[in-house]
Protein backbone atom coordinates (compact mmCIF):
# COMPACT_ATOMS: atom_id res chain seq x y z
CA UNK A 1 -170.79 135.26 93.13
CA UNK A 2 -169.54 132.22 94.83
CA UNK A 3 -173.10 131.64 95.77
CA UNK A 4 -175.10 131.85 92.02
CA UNK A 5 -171.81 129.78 91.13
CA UNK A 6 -173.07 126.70 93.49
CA UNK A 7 -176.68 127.16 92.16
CA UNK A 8 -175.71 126.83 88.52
CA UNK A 9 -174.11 123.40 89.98
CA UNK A 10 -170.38 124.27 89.85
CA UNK A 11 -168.25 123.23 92.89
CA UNK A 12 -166.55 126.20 94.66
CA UNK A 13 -163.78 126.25 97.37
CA UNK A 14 -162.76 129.02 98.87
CA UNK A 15 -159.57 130.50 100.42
CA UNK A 16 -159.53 133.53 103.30
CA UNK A 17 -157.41 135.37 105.64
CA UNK A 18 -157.09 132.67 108.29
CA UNK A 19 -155.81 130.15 105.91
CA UNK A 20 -153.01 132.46 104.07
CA UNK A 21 -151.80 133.62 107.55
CA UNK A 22 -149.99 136.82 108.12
CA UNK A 23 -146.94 137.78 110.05
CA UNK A 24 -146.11 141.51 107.83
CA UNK A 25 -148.60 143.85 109.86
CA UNK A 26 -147.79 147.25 107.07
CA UNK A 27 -150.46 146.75 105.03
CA UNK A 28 -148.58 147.80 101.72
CA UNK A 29 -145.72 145.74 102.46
CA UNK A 30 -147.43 142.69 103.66
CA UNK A 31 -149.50 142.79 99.98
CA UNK A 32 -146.46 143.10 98.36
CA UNK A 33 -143.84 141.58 99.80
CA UNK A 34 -145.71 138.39 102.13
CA UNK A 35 -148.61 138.17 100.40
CA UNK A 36 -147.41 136.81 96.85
CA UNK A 37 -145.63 133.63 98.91
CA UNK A 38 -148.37 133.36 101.19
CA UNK A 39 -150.94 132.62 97.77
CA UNK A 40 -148.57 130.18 96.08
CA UNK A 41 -148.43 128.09 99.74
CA UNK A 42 -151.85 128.26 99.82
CA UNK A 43 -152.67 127.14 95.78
CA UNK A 44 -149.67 124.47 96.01
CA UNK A 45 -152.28 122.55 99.44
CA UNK A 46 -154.87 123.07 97.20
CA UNK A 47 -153.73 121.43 94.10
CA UNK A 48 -152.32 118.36 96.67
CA UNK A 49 -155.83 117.78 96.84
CA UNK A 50 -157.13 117.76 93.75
CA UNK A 51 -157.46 119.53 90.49
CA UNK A 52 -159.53 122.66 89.14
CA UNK A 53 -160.84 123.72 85.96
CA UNK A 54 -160.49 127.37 87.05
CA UNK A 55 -158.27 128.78 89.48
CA UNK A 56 -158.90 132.42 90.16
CA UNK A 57 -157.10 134.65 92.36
CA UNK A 58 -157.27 138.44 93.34
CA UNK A 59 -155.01 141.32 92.91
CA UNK A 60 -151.53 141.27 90.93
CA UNK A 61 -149.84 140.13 94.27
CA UNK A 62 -150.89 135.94 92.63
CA UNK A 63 -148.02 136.31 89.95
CA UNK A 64 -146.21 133.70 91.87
CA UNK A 65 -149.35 131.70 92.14
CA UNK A 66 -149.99 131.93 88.50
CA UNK A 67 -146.58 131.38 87.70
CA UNK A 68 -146.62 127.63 89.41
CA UNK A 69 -150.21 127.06 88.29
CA UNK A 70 -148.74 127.49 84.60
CA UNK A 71 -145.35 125.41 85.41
CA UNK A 72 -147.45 122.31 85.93
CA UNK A 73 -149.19 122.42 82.80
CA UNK A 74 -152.38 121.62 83.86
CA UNK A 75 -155.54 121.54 82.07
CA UNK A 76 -157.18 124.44 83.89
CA UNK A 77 -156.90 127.92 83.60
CA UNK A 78 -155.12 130.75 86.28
CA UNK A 79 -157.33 134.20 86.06
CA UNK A 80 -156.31 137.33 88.01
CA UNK A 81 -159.35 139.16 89.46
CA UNK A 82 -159.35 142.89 89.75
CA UNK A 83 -162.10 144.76 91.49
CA UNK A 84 -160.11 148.21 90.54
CA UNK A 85 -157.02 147.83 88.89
CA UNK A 86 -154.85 149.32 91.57
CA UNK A 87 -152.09 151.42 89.26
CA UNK A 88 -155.02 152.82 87.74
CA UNK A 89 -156.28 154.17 90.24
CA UNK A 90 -153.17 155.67 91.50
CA UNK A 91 -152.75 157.09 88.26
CA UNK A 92 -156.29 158.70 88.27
CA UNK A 93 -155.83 160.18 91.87
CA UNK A 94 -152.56 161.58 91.83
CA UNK A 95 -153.77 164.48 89.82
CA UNK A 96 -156.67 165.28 92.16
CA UNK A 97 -154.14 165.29 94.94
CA UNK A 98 -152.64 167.76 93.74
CA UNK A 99 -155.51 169.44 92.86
CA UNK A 100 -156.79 169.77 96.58
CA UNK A 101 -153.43 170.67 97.85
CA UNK A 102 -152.37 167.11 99.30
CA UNK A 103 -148.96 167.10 99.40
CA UNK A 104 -146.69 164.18 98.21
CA UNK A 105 -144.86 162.87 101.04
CA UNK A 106 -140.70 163.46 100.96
CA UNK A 107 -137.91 162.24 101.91
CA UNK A 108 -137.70 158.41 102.93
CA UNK A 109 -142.01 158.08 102.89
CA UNK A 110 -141.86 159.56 99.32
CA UNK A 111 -139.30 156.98 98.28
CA UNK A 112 -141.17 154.14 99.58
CA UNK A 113 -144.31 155.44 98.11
CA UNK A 114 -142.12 155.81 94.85
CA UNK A 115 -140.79 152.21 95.17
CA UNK A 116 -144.26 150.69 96.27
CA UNK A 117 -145.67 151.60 92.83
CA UNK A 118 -142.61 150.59 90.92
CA UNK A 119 -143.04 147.25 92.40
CA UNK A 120 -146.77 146.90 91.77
CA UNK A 121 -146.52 147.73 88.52
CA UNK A 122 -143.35 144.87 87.95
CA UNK A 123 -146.50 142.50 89.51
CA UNK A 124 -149.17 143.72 87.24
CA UNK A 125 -146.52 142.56 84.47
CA UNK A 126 -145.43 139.58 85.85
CA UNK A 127 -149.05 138.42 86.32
CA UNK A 128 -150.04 139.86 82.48
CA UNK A 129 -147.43 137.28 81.21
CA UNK A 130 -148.82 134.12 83.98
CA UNK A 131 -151.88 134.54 84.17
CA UNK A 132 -154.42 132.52 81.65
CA UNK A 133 -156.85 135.70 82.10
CA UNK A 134 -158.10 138.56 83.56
CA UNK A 135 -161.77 139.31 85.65
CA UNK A 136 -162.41 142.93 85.49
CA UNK A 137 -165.78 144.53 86.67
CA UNK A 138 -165.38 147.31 84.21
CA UNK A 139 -164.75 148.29 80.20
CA UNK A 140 -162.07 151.20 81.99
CA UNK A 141 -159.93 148.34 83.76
CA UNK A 142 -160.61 146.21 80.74
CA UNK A 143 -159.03 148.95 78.65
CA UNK A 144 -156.19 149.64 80.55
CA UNK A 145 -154.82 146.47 81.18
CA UNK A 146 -154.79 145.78 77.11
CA UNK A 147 -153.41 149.19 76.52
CA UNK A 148 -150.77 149.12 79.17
CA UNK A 149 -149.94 145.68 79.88
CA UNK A 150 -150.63 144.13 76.06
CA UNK A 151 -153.06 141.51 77.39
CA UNK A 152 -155.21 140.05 74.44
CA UNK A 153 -158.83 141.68 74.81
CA UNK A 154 -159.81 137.32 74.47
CA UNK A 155 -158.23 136.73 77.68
CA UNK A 156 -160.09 139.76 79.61
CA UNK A 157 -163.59 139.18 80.62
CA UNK A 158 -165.92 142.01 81.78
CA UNK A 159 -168.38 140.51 84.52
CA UNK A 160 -170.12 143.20 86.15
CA UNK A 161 -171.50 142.94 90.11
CA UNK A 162 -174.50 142.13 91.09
CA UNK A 163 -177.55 143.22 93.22
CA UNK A 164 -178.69 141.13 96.20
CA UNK A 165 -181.76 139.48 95.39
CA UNK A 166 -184.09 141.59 97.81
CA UNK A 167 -183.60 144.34 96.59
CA UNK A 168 -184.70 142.79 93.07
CA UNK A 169 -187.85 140.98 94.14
CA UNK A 170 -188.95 143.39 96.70
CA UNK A 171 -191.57 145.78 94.68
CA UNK A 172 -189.77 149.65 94.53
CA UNK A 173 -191.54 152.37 95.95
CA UNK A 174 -193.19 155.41 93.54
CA UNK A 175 -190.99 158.18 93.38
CA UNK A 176 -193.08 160.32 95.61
CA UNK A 177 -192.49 163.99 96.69
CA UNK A 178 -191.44 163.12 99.68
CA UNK A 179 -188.63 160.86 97.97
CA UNK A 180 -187.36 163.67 96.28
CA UNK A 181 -186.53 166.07 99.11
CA UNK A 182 -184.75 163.17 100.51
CA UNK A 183 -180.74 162.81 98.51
CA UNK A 184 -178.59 159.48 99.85
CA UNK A 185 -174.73 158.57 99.65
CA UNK A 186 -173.26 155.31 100.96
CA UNK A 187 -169.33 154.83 101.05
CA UNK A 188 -166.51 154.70 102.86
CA UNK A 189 -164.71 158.00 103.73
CA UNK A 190 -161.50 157.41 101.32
CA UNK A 191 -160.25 159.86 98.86
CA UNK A 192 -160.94 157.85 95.79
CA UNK A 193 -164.77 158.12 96.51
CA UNK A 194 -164.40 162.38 96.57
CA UNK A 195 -165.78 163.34 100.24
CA UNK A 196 -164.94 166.82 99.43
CA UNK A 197 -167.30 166.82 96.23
CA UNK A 198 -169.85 165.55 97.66
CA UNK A 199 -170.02 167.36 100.47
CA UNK A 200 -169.83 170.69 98.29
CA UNK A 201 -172.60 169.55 95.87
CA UNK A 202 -174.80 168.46 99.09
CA UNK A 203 -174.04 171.75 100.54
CA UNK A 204 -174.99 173.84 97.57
CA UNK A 205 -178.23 171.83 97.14
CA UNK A 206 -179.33 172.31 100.86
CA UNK A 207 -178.49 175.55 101.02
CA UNK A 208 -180.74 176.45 98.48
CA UNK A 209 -183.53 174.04 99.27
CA UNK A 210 -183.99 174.38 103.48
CA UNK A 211 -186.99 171.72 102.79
CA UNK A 212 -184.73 168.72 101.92
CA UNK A 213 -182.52 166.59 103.51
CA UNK A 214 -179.68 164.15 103.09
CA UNK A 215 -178.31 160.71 105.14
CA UNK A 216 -174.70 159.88 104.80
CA UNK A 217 -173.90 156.14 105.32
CA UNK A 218 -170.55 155.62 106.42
CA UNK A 219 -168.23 153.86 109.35
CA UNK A 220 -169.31 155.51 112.40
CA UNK A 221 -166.25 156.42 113.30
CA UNK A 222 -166.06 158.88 110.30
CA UNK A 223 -168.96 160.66 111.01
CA UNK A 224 -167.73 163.55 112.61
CA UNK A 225 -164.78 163.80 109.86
CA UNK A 226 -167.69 163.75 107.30
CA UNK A 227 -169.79 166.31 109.00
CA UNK A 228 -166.83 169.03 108.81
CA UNK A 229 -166.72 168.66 105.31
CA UNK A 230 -170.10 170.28 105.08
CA UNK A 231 -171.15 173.52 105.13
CA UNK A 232 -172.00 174.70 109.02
CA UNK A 233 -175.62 176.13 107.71
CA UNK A 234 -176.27 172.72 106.48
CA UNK A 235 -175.37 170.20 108.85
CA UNK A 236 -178.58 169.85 110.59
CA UNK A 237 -179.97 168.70 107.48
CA UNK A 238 -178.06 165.78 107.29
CA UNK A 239 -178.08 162.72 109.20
CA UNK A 240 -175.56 159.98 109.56
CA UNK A 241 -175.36 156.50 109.77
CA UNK A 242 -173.17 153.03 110.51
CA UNK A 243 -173.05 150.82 108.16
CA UNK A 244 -176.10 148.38 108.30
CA UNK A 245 -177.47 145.06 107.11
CA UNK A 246 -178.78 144.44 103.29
CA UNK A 247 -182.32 143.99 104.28
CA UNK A 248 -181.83 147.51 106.79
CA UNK A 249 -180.26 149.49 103.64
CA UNK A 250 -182.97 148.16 101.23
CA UNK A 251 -185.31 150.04 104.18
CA UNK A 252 -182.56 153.53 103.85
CA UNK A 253 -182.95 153.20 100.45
CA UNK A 254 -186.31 153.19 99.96
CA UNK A 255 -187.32 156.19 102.13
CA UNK A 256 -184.76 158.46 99.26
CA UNK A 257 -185.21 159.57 95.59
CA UNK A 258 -181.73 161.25 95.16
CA UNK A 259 -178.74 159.10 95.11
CA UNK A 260 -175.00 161.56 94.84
CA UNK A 261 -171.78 159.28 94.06
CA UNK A 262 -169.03 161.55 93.18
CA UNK A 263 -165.89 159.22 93.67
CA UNK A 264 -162.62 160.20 91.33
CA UNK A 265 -161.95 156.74 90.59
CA UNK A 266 -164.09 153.26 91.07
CA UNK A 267 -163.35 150.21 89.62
CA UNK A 268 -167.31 149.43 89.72
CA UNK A 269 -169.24 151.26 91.75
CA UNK A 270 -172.29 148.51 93.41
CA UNK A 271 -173.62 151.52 95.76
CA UNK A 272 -175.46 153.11 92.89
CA UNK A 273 -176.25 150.32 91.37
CA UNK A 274 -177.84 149.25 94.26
CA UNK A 275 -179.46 152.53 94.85
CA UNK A 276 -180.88 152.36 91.10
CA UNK A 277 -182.62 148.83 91.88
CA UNK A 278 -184.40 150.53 93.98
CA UNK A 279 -185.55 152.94 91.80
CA UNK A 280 -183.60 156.24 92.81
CA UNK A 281 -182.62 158.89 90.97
CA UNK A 282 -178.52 158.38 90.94
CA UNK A 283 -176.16 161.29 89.89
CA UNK A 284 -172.97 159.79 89.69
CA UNK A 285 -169.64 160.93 88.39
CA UNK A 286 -168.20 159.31 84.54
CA UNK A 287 -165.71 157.15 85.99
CA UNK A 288 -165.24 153.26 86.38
CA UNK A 289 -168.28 150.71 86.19
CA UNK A 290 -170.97 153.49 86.53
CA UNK A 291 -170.25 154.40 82.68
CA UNK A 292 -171.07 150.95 81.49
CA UNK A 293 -174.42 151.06 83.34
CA UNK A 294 -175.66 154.06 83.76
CA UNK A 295 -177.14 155.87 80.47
CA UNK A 296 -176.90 159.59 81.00
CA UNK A 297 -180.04 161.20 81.14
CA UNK A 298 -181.90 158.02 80.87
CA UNK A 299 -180.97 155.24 83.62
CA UNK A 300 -179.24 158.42 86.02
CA UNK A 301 -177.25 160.93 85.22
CA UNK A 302 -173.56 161.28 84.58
CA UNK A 303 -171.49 164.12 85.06
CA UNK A 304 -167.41 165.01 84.74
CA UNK A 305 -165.29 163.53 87.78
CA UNK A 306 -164.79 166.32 90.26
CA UNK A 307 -167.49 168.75 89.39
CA UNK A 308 -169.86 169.10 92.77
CA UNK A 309 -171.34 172.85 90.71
CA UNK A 310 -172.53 170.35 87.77
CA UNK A 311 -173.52 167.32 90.26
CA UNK A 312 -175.52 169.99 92.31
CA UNK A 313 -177.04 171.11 88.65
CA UNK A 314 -177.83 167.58 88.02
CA UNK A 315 -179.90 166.89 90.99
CA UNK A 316 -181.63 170.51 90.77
CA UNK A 317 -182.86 169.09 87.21
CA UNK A 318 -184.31 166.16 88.70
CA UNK A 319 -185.99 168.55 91.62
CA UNK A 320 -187.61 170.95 89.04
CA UNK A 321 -188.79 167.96 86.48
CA UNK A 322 -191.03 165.49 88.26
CA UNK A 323 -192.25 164.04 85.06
CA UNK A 324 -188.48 163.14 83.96
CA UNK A 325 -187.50 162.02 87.88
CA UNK A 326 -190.13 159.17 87.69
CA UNK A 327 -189.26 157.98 83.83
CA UNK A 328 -185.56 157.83 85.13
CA UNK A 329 -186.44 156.27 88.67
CA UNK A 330 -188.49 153.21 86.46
CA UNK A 331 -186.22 153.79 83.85
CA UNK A 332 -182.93 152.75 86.71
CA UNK A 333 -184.72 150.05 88.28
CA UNK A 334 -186.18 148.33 84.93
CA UNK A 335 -182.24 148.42 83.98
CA UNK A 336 -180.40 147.43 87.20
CA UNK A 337 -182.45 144.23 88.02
CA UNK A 338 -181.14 142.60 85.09
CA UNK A 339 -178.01 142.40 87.40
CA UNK A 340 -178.67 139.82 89.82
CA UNK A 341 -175.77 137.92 90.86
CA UNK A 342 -177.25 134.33 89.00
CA UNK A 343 -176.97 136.62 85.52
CA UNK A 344 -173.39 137.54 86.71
CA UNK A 345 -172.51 134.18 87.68
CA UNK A 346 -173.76 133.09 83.61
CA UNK A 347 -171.54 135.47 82.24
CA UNK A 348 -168.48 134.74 84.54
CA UNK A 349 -169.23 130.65 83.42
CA UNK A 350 -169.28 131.85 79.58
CA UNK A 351 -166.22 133.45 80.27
CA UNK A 352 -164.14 130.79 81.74
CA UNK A 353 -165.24 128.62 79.06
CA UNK A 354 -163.98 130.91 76.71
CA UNK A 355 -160.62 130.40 78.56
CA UNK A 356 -160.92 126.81 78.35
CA UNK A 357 -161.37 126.56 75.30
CA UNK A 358 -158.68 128.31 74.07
CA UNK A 359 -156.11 126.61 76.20
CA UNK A 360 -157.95 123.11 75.08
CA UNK A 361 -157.44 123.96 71.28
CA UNK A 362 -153.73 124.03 71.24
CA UNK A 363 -154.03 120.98 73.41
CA UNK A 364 -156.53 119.34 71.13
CA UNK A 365 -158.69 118.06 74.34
CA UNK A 366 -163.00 119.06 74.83
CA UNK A 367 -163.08 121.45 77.77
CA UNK A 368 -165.27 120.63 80.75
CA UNK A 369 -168.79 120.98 80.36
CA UNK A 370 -168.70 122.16 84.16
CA UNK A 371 -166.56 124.38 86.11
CA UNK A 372 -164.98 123.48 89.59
CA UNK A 373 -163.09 126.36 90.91
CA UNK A 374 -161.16 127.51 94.00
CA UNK A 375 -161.03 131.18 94.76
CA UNK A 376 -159.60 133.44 97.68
């Protein structure tokens, strides 16, 4: 995004790890208890340099940031990005947790857990009543932070991810026979994306179909965790592999027709996005970003979050109708290259000067006619 930000001719800084330092090594307590201090040190050097039309910071844990960005009145605007609005998803796993049997931890682990989501939520407010406005990648976290928080649905902007250029301007392959033996998942092995699903809709589709196959890309240090989800008759179908390079993906991807993304929860979901691009068939489950740009039975194919029998029935559609496989594969494509990341980085400019403008009409000043902002 930064990028397509620098080619529309906006200046960008940037602000990572090294420069926020970190001495908390518990990862939930170093984002919520270090982390908030550690982003308003690092905006207050920033704004000793200079000033910004747009200062935009991730996660809730900026509340501090945003509340000093507001105390000096400036002329800019504070917005609070959120690639998956984090006490949303808790909300949408816990059930499925339960569901599979995971127990809640007790004693002093389930208090901390307890406290560590009563204090995240206290940030989400804090930051609702700081912050100028709010980056989402999806209508779901869009929704939720107006319903629960009371943010104005003006100060919420829905920008959604992009698609590296490559796989845009590289021609897509026909969706061959060969394509559709051949089903594809990339993602990390974490509850919210649903291993278990997707290795039980994988299994029941191999099982019945010896002739196909499947790759799993995932860390390579998960692969054996992944395999044992799978059904032993199946495993030799499926091959795994480490996590790769764009233009080496674009290659995975094009050798596949069958793209499986069961998570429980997603903020967006760029995996089948990306797989759509390049003109596979993706199943995916209703949930996050994938509902906004997937049109069920059209672009892909949706189906209800933690269902592998009906994700399974999905892609067995798609086997027995080649005719509708190759309308939805140029169907997917045609619709997901409209997402490159210079079309992102428009909307994302029309939105913060939406922002600016508001702010500049109680104020009674023009707003820019170009953004400068600084990011971490």
């Amino acid at each position: 995004m930064n990028a397509a930000l620098r080619r529309m001719g906006h200046d960008v800084d940037e602000i990572w790890g090294p420069e926020l330092g970190r001495r908390i090594r518990h990862g939930n307590l170093h984002y919520l208890l270090e982390l908030p201090v550690t982003y308003r040190s690092a905006l207050r050097r920033r704004l000793a340099l200079g000033s910004y039309d747009v200062v935009e910071f991730n996660q809730p844990h900026a509340y501090l940031a945003a509340a000093e960005f507001r105390g000096r009145r400036s002329t800019g605007v504070f917005v609070n990005r959120s690639h998956g609005h984090e006490v949303r998803s808790e909300e949408a796993l816990s059930p499925w947790r339960r569901e599979l049997g995971i127990q809640t931890p007790g004693g002093l682990r389930g208090w901390t857990s307890r406290w560590i989501r009563t204090l995240l939520d206290r940030q989400w407010k804090r930051i609702a009543e700081s912050a100028d406005g709010f980056h989402v990648s999806s209508r779901d976290d869009a929704k939720f932070i107006h319903d629960r928080y009371g943010v104005a649905e003006d100060r919420i902007g829905i920008v959604t991810q992009g698609i590296p250029d490559v796989f845009a301007t590289t021609p897509a392959q026909p969706m061959t026979v060969p394509r559709r033996q051949r089903m594809l998942y990339v993602g990390q092995l974490a509850f919210f994306k649903a291993p278990p699903m997707l290795a039980r809709a994988a299994s029941a589709i191999l099982e019945k179909h010896p002739q196909m196959t499947m790759t799993w890309v995932c860390s390579q240090t998960h692969h054996a965790e992944a395999a044992a989800l799978l059904a032993p008759g199946v495993r030799g179908q499926v091959r795994f592999l480490d996590w790769m390079s764009q233009e080496a993906l674009l290659s995975v991807l094009d050798e596949h027709g069958l793209f499986l993304f069961p998570s429980f929860f997603e903020g967006f979901g760029k995996a089948p996005l990306e797989a759509m691009s390049r003109g596979l068939c993706v199943v995916a489950s209703d949930a996050g970003g994938m509902r906004d740009f997937i049109h069920d039975g059209g672009t892909g194919r949706l189906v209800p979050i933690g269902r592998p029998d009906l994700m399974a029935a999905a892609v067995e559609a798609l086997i027995q109708n080649p005719e509708h496989a190759e309308a939805m594969s140029q169907a997917a494509r045609a619709s997901a290259v409209q997402h490159r990341w210079d079309r992102c980085a428009a909307d994302l400019t029309d939105f913060y000067r939406r922002l600016l403008s508001l702010k500049h009409s109680f104020s009674g000043n023009n707003p820019p006619s170009s953004v400068s902002r600084v990011v971490n």
